[in-house]
C-alpha atoms as a PDB file:
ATOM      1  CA  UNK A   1      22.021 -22.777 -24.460  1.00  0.00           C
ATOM      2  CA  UNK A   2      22.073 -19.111 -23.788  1.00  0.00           C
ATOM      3  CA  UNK A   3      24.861 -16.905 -22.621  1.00  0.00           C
ATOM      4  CA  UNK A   4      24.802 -15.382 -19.312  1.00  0.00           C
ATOM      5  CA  UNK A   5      25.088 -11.637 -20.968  1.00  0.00           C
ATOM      6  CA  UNK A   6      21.282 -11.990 -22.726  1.00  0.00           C
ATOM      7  CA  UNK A   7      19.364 -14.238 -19.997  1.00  0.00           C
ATOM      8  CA  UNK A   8      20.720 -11.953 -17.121  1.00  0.00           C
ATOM      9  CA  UNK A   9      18.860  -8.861 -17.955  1.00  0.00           C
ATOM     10  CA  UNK A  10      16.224 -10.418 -18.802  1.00  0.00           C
ATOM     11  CA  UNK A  11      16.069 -12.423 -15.798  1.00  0.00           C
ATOM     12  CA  UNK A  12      16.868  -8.753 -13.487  1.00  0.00           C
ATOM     13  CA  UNK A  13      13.814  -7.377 -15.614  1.00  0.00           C
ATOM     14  CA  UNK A  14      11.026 -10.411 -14.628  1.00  0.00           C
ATOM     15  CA  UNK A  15      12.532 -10.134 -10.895  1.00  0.00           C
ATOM     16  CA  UNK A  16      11.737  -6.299 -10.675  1.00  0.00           C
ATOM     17  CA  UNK A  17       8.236  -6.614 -13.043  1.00  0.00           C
ATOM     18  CA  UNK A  18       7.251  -9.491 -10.610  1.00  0.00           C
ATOM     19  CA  UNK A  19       8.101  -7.059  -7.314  1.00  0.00           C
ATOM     20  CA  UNK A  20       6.222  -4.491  -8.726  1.00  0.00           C
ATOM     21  CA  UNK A  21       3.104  -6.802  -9.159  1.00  0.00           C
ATOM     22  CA  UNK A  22       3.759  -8.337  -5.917  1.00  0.00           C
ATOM     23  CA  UNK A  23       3.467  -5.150  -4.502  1.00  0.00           C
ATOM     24  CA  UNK A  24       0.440  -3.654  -6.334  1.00  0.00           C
ATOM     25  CA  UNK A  25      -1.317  -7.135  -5.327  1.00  0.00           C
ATOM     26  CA  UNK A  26      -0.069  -6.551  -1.871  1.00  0.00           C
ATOM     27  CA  UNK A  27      -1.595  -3.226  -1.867  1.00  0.00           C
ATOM     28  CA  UNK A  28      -5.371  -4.146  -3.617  1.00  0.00           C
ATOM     29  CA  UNK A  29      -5.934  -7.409  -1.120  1.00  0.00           C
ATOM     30  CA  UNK A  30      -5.479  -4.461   1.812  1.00  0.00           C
ATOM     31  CA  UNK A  31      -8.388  -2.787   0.676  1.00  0.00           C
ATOM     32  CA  UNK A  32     -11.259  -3.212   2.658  1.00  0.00           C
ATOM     33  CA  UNK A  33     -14.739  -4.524   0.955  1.00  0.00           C
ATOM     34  CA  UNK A  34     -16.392  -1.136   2.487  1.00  0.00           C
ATOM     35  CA  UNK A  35     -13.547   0.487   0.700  1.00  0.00           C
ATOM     36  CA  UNK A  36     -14.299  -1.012  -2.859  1.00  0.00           C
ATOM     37  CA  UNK A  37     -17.878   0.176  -2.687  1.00  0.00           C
ATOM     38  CA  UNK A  38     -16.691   3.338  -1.963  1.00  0.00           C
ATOM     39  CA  UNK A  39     -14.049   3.611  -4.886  1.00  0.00           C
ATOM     40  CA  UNK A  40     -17.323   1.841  -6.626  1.00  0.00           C
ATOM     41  CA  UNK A  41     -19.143   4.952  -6.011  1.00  0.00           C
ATOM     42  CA  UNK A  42     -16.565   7.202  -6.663  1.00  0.00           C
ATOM     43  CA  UNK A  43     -16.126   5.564 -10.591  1.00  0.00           C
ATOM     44  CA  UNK A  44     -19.777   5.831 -10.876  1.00  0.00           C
ATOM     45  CA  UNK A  45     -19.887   9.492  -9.439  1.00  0.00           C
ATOM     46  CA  UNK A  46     -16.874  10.676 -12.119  1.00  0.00           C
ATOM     47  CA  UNK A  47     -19.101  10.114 -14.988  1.00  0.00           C
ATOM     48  CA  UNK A  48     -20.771  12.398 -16.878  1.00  0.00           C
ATOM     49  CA  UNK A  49     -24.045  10.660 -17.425  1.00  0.00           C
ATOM     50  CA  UNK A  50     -24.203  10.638 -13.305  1.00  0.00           C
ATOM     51  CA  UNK A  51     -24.243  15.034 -13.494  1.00  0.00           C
ATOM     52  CA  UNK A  52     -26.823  14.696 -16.707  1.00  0.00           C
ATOM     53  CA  UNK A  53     -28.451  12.290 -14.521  1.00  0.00           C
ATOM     54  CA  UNK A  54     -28.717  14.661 -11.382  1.00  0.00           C
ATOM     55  CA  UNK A  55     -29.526  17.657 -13.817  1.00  0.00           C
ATOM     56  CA  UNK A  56     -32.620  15.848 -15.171  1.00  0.00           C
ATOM     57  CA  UNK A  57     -34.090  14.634 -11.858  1.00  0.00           C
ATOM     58  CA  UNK A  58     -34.282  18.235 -10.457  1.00  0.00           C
ATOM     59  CA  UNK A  59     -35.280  19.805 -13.367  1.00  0.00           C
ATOM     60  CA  UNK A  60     -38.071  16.851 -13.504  1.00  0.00           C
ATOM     61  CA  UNK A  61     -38.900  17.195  -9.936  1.00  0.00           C
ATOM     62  CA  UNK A  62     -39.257  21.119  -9.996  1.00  0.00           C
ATOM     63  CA  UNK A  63     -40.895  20.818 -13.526  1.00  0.00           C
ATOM     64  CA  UNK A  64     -43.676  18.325 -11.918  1.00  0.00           C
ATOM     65  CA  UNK A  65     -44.003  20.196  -8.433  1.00  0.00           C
ATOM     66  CA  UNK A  66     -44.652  23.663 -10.586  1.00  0.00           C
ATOM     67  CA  UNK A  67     -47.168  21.588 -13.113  1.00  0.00           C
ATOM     68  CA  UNK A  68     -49.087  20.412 -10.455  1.00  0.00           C
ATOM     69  CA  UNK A  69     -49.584  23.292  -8.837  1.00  0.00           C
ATOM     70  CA  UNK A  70     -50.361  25.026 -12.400  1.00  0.00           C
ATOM     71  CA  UNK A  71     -53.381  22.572 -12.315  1.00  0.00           C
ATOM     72  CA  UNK A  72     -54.925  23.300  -9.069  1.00  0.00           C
ATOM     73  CA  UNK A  73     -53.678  19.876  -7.333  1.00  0.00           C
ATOM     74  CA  UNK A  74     -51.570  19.797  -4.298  1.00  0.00           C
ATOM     75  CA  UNK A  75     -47.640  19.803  -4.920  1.00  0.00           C
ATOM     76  CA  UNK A  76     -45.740  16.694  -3.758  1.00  0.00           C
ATOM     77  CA  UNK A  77     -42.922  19.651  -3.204  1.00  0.00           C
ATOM     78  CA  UNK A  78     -43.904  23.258  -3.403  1.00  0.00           C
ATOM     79  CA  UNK A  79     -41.511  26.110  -4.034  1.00  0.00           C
ATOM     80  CA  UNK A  80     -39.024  26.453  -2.735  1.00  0.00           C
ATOM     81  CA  UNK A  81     -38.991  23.000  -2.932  1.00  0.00           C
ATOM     82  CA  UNK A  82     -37.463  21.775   0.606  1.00  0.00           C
ATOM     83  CA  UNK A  83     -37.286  17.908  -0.350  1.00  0.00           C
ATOM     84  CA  UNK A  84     -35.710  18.999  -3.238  1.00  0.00           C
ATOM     85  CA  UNK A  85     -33.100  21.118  -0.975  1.00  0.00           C
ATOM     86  CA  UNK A  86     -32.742  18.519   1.743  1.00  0.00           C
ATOM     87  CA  UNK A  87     -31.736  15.477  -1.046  1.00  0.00           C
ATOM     88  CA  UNK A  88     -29.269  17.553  -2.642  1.00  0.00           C
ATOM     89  CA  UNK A  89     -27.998  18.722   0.395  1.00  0.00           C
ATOM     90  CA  UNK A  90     -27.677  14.696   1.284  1.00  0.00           C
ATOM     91  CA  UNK A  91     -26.464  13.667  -2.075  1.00  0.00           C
ATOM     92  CA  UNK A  92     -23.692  16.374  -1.713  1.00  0.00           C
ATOM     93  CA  UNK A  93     -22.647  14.953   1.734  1.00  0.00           C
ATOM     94  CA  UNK A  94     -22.352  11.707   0.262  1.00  0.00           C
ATOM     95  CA  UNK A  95     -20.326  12.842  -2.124  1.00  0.00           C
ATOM     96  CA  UNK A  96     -18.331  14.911  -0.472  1.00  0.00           C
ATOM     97  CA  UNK A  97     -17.453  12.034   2.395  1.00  0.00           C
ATOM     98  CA  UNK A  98     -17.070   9.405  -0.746  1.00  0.00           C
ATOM     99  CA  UNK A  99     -14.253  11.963  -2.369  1.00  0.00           C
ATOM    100  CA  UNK A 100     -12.356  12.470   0.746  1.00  0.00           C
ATOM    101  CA  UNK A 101     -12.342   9.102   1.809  1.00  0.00           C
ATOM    102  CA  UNK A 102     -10.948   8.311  -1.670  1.00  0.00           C
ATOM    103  CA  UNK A 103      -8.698  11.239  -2.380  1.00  0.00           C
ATOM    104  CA  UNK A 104      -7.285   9.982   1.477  1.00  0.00           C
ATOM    105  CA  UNK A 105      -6.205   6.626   0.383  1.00  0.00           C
ATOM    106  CA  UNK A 106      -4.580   7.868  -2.780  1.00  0.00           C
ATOM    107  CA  UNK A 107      -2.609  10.289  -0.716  1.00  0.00           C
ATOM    108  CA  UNK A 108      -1.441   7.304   1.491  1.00  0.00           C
ATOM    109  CA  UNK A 109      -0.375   5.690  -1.927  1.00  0.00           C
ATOM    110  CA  UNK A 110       1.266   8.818  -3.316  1.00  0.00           C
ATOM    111  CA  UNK A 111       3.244   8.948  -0.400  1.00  0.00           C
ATOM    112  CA  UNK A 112       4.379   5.317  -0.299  1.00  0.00           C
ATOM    113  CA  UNK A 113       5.016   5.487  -3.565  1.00  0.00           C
ATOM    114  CA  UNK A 114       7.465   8.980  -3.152  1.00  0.00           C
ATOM    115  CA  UNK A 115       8.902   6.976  -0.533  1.00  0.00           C
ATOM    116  CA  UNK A 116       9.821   3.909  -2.882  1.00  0.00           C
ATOM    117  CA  UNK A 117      10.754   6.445  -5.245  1.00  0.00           C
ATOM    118  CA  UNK A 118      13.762   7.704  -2.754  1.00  0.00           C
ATOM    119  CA  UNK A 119      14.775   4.015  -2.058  1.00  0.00           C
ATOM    120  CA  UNK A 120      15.216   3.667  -5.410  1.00  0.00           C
ATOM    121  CA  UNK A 121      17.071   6.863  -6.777  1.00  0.00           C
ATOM    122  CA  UNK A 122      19.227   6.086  -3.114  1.00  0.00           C
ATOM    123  CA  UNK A 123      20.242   2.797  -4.860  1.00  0.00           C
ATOM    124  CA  UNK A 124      20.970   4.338  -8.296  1.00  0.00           C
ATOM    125  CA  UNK A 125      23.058   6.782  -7.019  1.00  0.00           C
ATOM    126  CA  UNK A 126      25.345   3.814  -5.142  1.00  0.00           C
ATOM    127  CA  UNK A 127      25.285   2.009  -8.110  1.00  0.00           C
ATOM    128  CA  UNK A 128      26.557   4.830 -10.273  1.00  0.00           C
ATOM    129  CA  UNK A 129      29.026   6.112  -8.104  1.00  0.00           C
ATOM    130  CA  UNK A 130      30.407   2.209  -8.201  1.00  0.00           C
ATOM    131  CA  UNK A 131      30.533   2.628 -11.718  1.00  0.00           C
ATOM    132  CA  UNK A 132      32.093   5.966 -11.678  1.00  0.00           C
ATOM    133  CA  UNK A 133      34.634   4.480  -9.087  1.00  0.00           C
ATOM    134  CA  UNK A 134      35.634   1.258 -11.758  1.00  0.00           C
ATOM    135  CA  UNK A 135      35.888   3.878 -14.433  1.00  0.00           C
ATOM    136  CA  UNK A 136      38.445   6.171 -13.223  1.00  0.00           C
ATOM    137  CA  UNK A 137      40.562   2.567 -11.688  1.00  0.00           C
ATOM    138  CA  UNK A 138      40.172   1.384 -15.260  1.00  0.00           C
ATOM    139  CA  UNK A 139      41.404   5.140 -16.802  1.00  0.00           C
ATOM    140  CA  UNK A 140      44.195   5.235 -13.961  1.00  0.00           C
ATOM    141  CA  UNK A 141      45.410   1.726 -14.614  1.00  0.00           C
ATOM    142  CA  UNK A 142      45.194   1.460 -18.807  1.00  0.00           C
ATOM    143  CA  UNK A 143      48.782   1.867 -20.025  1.00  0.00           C
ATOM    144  CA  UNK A 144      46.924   3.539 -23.160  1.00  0.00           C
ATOM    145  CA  UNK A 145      44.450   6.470 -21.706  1.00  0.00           C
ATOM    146  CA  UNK A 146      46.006   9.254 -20.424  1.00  0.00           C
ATOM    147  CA  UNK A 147      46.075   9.768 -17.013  1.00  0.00           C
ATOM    148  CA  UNK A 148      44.739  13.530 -15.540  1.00  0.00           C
ATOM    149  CA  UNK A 149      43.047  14.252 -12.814  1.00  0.00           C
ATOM    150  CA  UNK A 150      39.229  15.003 -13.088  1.00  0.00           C
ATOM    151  CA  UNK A 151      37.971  16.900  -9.540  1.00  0.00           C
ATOM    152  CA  UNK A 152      34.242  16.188 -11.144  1.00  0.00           C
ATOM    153  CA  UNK A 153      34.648  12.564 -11.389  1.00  0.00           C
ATOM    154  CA  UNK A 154      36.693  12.213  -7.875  1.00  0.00           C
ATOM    155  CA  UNK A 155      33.917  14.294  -6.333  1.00  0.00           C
ATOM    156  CA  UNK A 156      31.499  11.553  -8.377  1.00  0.00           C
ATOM    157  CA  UNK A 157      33.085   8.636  -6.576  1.00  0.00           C
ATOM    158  CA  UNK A 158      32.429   9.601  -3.223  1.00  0.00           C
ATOM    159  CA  UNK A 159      29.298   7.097  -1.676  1.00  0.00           C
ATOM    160  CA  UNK A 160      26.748   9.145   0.123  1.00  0.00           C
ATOM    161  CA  UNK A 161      25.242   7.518   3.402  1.00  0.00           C
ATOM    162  CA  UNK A 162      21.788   7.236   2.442  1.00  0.00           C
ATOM    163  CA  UNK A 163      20.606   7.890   6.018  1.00  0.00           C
ATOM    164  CA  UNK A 164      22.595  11.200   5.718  1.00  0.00           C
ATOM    165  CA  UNK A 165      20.838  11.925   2.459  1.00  0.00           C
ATOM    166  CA  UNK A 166      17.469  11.663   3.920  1.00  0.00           C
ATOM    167  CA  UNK A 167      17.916  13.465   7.258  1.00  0.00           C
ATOM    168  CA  UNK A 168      19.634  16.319   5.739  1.00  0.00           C
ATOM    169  CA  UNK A 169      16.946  16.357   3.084  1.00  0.00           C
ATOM    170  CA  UNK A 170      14.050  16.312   5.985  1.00  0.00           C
ATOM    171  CA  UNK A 171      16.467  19.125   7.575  1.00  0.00           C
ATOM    172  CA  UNK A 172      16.517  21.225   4.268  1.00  0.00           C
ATOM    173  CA  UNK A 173      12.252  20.768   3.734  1.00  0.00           C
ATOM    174  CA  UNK A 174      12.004  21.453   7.227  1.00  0.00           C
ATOM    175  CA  UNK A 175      13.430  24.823   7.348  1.00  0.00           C
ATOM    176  CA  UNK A 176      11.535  25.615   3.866  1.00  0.00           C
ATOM    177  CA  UNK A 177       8.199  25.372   5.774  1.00  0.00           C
ATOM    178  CA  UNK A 178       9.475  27.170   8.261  1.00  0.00           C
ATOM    179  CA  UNK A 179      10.613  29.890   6.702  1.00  0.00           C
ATOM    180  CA  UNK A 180       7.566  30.010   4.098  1.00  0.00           C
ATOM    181  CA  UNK A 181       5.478  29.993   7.295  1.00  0.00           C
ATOM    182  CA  UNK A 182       7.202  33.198   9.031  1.00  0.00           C
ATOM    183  CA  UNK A 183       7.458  34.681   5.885  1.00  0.00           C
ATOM    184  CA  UNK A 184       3.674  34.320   5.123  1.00  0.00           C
ATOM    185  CA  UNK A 185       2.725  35.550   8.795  1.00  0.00           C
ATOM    186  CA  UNK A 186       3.845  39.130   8.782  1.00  0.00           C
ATOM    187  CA  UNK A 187       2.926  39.762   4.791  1.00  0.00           C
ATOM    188  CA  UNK A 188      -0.734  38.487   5.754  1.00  0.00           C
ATOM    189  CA  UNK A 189      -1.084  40.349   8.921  1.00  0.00           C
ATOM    190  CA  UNK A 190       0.397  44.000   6.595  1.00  0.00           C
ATOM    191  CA  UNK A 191      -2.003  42.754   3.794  1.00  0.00           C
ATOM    192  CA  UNK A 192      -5.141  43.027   6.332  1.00  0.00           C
ATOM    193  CA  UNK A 193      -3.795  46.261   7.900  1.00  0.00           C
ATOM    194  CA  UNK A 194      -3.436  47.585   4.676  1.00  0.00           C
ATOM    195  CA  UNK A 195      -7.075  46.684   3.720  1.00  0.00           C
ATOM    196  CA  UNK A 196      -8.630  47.815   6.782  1.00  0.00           C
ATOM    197  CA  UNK A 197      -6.417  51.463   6.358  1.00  0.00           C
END
């Protein structure tokens, strides 16, 4: 039979591996089927045989459009090739739509996952001032450790209001925009001045 000191971390590391895959379950059965094509595409469009691929079919379009018209026939395409233009043109919409839509949903994820992030170092910080706070009652109470006072540790036990946390972090970011913002207006509006003078 095992001892409650080696199956309970074990047991607290299954329950938080089997959250985690909970949640990145959660998060794949969300994802539409139009969606998965997309992030299809978008696996297809990060390799380098797809760019070698592209390279070849233009210079074998041009290449064939010129030949022909090196041999007196008609040119599916002649210079300056305007099918040519109009398909990469397309092809570069499509992948510029396919990349947004893609980079948009990772953002989304980024951000939940910044957001979990908080929860999380929230919770470690409650836990650790706990600990901090059965420390110093252990070092206060133990006929053999000396007893002095420690401002860092006393200022260590104090529990911080989550909710309090995050507002006066939203505060703090907040007025960092802000101020980044006026402080980028003026300097661009001398910067033109000065290149105009």
């Amino acid at each position: 039979m095992t001892s409650p000191t080696t199956s309970s971390p074990h047991a607290a590391v299954e329950q938080n591996v089997d959250a985690i895959v909970a949640l990145a379950l959660a998060e794949e059965q969300s994802v539409t089927r139009h969606q998965r094509a997309i992030e299809k595409m978008v696996s297809v469009l990060a390799l380098p045989a797809f760019l070698f691929c592209m390279l070849g079919l233009t210079v074998a379009w041009v290449g064939l459009n010129v030949g022909l018209g090196a041999l007196g026939k008609v040119p599916l395409d002649p210079p300056p090739f305007g099918w040519l233009q109009s398909g990469i043109s397309v092809v570069a919409l499509v992948i510029t739509s396919v990349v947004v839509i893609t980079q948009h949903r990772q953002g989304k994820l980024a951000a939940r996952n910044a957001q979990l992030d908080l929860h999380v170092n929230l919770l470690v910080d409650q836990k650790v001032t706990k600990i901090i706070q059965l420390l110093e009652e252990l070092r206060t109470d133990s006929p053999h450790l000396k007893d002095r006072k420690d401002e860092v540790a006393e200022e260590l036990q104090i529990a911080h209001d989550p909710a309090l946390v995050v507002s006066r972090l939203a505060e703090k970011l907040t007025d960092m925009m802000v101020g980044d913002l006026s402080q980028a207006g003026p300097s661009s509006e001398n910067e033109s001045i000065a290149r105009t003078q």
